[in-house]
C-alpha atoms as a PDB file:
ATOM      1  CA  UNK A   1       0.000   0.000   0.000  1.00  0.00           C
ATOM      2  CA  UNK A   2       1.370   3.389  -0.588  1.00  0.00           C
ATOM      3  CA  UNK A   3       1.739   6.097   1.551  1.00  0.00           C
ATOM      4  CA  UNK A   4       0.850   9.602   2.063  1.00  0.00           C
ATOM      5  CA  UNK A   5       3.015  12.220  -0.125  1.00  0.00           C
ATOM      6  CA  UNK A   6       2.671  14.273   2.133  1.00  0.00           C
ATOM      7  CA  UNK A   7       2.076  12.559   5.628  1.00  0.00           C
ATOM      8  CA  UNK A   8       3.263   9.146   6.650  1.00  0.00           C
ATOM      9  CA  UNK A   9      -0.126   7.408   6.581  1.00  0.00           C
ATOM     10  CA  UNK A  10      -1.320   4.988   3.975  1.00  0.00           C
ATOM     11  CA  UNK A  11      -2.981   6.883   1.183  1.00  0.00           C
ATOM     12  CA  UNK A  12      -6.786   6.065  -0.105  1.00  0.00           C
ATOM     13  CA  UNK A  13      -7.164   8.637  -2.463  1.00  0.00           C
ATOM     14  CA  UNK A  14      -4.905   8.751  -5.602  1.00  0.00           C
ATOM     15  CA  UNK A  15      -5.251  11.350  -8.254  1.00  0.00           C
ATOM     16  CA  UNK A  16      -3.196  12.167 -11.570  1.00  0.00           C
ATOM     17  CA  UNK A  17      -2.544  15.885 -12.648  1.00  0.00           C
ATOM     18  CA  UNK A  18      -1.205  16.705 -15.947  1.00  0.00           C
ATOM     19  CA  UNK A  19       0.823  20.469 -14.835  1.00  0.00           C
ATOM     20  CA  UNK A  20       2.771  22.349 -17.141  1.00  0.00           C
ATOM     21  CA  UNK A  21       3.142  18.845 -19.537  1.00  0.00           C
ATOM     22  CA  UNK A  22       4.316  16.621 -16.655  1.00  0.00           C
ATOM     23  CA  UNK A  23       1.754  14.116 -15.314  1.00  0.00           C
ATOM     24  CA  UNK A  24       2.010  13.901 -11.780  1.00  0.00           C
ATOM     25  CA  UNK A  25       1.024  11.431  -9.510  1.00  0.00           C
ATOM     26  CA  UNK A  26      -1.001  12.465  -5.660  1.00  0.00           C
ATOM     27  CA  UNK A  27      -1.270   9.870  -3.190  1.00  0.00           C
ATOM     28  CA  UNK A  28      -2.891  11.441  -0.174  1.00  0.00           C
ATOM     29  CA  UNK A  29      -4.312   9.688   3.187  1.00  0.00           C
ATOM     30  CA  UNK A  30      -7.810  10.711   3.957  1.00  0.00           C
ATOM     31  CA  UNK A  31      -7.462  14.093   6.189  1.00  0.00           C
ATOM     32  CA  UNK A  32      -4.409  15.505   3.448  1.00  0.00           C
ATOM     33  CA  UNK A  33      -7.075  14.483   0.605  1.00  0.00           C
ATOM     34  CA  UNK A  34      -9.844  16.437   2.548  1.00  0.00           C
ATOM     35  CA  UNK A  35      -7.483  19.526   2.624  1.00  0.00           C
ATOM     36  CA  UNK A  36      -6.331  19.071  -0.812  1.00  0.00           C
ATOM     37  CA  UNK A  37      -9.697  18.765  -2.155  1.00  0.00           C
ATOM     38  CA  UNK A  38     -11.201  21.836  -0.056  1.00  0.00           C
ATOM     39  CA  UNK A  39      -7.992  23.919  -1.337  1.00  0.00           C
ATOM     40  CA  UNK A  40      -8.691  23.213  -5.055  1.00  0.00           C
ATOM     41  CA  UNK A  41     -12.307  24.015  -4.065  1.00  0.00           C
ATOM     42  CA  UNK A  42     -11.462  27.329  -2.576  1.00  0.00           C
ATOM     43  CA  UNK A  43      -8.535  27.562  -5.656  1.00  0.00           C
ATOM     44  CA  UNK A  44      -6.076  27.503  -3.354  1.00  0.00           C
ATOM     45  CA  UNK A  45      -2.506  26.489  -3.602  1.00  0.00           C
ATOM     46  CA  UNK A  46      -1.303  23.190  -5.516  1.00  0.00           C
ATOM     47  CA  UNK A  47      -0.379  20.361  -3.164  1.00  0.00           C
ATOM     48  CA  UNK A  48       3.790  20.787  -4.452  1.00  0.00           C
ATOM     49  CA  UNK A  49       5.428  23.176  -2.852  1.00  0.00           C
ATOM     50  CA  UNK A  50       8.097  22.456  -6.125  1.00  0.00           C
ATOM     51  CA  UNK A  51       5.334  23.742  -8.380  1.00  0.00           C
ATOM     52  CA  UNK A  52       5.804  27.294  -9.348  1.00  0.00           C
ATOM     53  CA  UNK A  53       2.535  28.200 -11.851  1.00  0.00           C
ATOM     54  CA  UNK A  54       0.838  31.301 -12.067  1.00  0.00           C
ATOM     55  CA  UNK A  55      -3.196  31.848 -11.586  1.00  0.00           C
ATOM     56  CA  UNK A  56      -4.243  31.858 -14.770  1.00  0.00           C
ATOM     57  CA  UNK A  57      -2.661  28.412 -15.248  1.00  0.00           C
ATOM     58  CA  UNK A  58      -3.975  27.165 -11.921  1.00  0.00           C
ATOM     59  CA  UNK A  59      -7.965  28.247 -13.019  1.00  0.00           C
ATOM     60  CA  UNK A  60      -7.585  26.913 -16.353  1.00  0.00           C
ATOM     61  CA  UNK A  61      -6.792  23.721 -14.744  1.00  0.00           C
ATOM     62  CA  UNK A  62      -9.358  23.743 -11.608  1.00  0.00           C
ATOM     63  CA  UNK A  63     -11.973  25.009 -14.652  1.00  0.00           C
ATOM     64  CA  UNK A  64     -10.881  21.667 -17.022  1.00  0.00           C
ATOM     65  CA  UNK A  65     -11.466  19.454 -13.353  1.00  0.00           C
ATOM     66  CA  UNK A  66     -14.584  21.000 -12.568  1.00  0.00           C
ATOM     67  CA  UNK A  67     -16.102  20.194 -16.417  1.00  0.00           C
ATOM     68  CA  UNK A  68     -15.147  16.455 -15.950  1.00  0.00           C
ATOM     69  CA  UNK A  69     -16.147  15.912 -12.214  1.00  0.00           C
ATOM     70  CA  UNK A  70     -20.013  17.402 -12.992  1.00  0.00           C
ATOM     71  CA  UNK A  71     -20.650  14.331 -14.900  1.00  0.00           C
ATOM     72  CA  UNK A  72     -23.838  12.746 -13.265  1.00  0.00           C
ATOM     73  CA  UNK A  73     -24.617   9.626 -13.140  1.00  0.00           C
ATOM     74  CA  UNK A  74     -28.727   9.134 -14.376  1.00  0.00           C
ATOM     75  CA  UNK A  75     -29.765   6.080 -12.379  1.00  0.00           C
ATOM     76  CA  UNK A  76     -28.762   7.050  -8.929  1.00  0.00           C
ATOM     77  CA  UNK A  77     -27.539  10.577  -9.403  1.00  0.00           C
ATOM     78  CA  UNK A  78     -24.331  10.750  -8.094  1.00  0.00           C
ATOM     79  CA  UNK A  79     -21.656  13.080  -9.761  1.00  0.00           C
ATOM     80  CA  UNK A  80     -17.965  12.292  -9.937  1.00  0.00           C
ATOM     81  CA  UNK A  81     -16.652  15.101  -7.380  1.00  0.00           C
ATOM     82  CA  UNK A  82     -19.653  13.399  -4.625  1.00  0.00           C
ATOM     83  CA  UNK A  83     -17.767   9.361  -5.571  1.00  0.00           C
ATOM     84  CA  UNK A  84     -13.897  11.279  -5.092  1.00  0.00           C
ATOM     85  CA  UNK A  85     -15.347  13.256  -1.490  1.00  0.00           C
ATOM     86  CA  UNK A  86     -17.128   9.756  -0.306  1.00  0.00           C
ATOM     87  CA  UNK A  87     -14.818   7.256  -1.761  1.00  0.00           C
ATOM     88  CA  UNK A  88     -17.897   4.748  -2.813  1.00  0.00           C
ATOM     89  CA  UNK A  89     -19.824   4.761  -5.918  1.00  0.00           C
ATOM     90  CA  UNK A  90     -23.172   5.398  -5.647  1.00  0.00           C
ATOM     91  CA  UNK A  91     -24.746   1.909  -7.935  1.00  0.00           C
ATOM     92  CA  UNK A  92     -23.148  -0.221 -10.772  1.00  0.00           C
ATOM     93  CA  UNK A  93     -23.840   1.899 -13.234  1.00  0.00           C
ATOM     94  CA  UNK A  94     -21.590   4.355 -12.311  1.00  0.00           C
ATOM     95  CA  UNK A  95     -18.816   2.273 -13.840  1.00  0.00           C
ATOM     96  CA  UNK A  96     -19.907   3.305 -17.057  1.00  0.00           C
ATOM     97  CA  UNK A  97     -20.780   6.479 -16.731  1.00  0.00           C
ATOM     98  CA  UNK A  98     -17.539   7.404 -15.263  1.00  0.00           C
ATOM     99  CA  UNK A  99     -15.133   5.118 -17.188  1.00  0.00           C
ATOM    100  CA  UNK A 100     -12.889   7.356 -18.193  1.00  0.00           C
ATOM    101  CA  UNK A 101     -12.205   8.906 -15.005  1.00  0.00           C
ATOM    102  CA  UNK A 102     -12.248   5.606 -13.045  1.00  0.00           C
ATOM    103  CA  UNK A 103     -10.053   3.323 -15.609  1.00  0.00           C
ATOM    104  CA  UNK A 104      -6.876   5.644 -14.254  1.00  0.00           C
ATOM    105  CA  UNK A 105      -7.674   5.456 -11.078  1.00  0.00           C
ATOM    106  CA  UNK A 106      -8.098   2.271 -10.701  1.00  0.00           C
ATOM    107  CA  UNK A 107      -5.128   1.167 -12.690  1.00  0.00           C
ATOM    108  CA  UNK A 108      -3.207   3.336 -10.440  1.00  0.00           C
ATOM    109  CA  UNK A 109      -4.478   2.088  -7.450  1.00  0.00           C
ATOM    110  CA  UNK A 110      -4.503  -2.091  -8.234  1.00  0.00           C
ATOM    111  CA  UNK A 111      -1.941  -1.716 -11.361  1.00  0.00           C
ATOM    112  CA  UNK A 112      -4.795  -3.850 -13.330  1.00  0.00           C
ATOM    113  CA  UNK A 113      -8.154  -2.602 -14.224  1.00  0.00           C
ATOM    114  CA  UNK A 114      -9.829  -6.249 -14.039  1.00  0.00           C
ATOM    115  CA  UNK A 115     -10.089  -8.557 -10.947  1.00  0.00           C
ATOM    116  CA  UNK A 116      -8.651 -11.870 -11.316  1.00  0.00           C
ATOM    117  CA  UNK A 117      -9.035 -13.639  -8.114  1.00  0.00           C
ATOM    118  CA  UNK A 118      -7.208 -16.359  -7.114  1.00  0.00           C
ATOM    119  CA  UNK A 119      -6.505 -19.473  -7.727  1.00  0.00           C
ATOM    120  CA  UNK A 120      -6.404 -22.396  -4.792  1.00  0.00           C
ATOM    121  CA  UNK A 121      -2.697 -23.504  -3.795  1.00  0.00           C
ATOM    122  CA  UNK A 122      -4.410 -27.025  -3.792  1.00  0.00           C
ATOM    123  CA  UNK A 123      -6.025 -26.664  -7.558  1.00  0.00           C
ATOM    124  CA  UNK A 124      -4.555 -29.529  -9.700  1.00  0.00           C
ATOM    125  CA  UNK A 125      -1.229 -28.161 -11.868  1.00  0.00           C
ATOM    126  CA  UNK A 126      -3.915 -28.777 -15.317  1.00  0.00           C
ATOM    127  CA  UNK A 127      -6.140 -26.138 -13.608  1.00  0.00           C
ATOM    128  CA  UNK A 128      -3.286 -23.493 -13.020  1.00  0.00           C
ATOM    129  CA  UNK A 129      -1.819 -24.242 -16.391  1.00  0.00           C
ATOM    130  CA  UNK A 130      -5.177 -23.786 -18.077  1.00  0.00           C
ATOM    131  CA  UNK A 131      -6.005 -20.593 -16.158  1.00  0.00           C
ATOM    132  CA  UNK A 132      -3.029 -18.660 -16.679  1.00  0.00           C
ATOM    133  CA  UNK A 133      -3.360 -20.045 -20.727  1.00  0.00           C
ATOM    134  CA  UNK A 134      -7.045 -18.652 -20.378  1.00  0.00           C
ATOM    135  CA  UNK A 135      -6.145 -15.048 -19.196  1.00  0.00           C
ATOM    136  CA  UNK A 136      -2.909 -14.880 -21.683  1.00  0.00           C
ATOM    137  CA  UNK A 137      -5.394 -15.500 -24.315  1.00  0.00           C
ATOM    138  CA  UNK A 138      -7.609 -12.370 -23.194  1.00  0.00           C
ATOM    139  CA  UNK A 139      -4.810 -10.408 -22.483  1.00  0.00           C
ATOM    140  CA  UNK A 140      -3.726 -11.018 -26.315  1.00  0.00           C
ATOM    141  CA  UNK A 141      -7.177 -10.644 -27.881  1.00  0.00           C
ATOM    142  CA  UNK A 142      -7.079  -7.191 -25.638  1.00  0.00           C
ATOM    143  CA  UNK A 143      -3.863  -6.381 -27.161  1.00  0.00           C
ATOM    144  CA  UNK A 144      -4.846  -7.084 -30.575  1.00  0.00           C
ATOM    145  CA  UNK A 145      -8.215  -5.072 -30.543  1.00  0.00           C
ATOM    146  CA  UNK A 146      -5.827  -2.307 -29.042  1.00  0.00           C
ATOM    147  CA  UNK A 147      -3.387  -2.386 -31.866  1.00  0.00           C
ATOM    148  CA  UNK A 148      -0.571  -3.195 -29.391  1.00  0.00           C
ATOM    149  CA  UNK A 149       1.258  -5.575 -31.624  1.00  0.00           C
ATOM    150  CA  UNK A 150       4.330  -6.341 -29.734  1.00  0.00           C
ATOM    151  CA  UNK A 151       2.523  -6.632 -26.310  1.00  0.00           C
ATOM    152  CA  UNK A 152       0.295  -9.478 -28.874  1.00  0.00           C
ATOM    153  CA  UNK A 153       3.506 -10.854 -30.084  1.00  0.00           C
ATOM    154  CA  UNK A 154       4.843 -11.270 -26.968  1.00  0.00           C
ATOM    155  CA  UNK A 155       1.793 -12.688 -25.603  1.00  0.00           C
ATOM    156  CA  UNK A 156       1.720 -15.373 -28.494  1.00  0.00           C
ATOM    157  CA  UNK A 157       5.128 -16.197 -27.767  1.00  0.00           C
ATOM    158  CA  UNK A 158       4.254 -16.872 -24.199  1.00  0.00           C
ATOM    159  CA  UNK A 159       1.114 -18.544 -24.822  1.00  0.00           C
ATOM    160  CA  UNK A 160       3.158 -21.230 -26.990  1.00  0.00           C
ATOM    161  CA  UNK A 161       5.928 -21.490 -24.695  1.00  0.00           C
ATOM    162  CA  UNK A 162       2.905 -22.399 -22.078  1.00  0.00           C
ATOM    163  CA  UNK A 163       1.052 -24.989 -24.439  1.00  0.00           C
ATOM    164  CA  UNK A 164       4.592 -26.527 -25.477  1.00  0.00           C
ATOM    165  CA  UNK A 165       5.761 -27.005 -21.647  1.00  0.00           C
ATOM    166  CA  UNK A 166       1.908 -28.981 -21.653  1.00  0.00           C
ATOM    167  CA  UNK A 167       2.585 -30.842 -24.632  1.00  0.00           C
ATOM    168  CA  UNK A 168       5.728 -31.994 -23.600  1.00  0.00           C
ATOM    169  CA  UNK A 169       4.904 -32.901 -20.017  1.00  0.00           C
ATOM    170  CA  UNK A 170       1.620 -34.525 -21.238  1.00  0.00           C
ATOM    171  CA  UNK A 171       3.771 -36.890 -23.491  1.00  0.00           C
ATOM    172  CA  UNK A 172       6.024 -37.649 -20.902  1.00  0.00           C
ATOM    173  CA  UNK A 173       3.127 -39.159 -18.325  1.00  0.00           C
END
């Protein structure tokens, strides 16, 4: 779990600014993410005391943030600024509504964007082989669809490394 950038506490709220060009990365715990939220509120100062931009560049910004957090969701009526101040999403439909602002966050947060459980110590070595051959597979269709060739080509290549280790252990029995 990370910690707080600015406090030693574990962080729950992570957020990704794009100043001057650089993308930067805030991991806050929850009382530094309730001041840093009421100070971009208020337009107060930026959370880096490294970061040396002028007014004009810091409402531009907070005006940009305020367009994509008043996105409301039509089924239970939450908005994007209410899920970042409570930390829950208000029903499952929110997932689509807010997609584009969620898929970062999460990814930042789990490094993946889909759960993939996990798999019993005990599960026959089949099972494990034919799981991870499963998700490689979706992972390369993913890729494909994407247009990420050589994250598919490297994918293929480890998918028939995978079902050559089977073949040749399955011949050997």
């Amino acid at each position: 779990m990370k910690k707080c950038g600015r406090c030693a506490k574990p962080a729950v709220l992570h957020i990704t600014e794009i100043r001057h060009g650089e993308v930067q990365a805030l991991h806050l715990c929850e009382s530094c993410a309730k001041e840093y939220l009421n100070e971009s509120e208020a337009g107060g100062p930026p959370p880096d005391d490294d970061d040396v931009g002028g007014p004009s560049e810091e409402s531009e910004s907070s005006d940009t943030s305020d367009d994509e957090l008043s996105s409301t969701c039509p089924q239970c009526g939450i908005t994007f600024k209410e899920f970042r101040k409570q930390g829950r999403l208000g029903c499952p439909h929110d997932y689509t509504v807010f997609h584009d602002e969620l898929m970062p966050l999460l990814e930042n947060i789990h490094g993946e964007t889909q759960h993939t459980g996990k798999v019993p110590k005990r599960a026959p070595k089949a099972s494990q082989h034919q799981f991870r051959l499963i998700r490689l597979r979706n992972r390369l269709r993913a890729a494909v669809d994407e247009e990420m060739y050589e994250e598919a080509a490297r994918l293929r290549d480890e998918i028939q490394s995978l079902e050559n280790e089977a073949g040749s252990s399955g011949n050997a029995s």
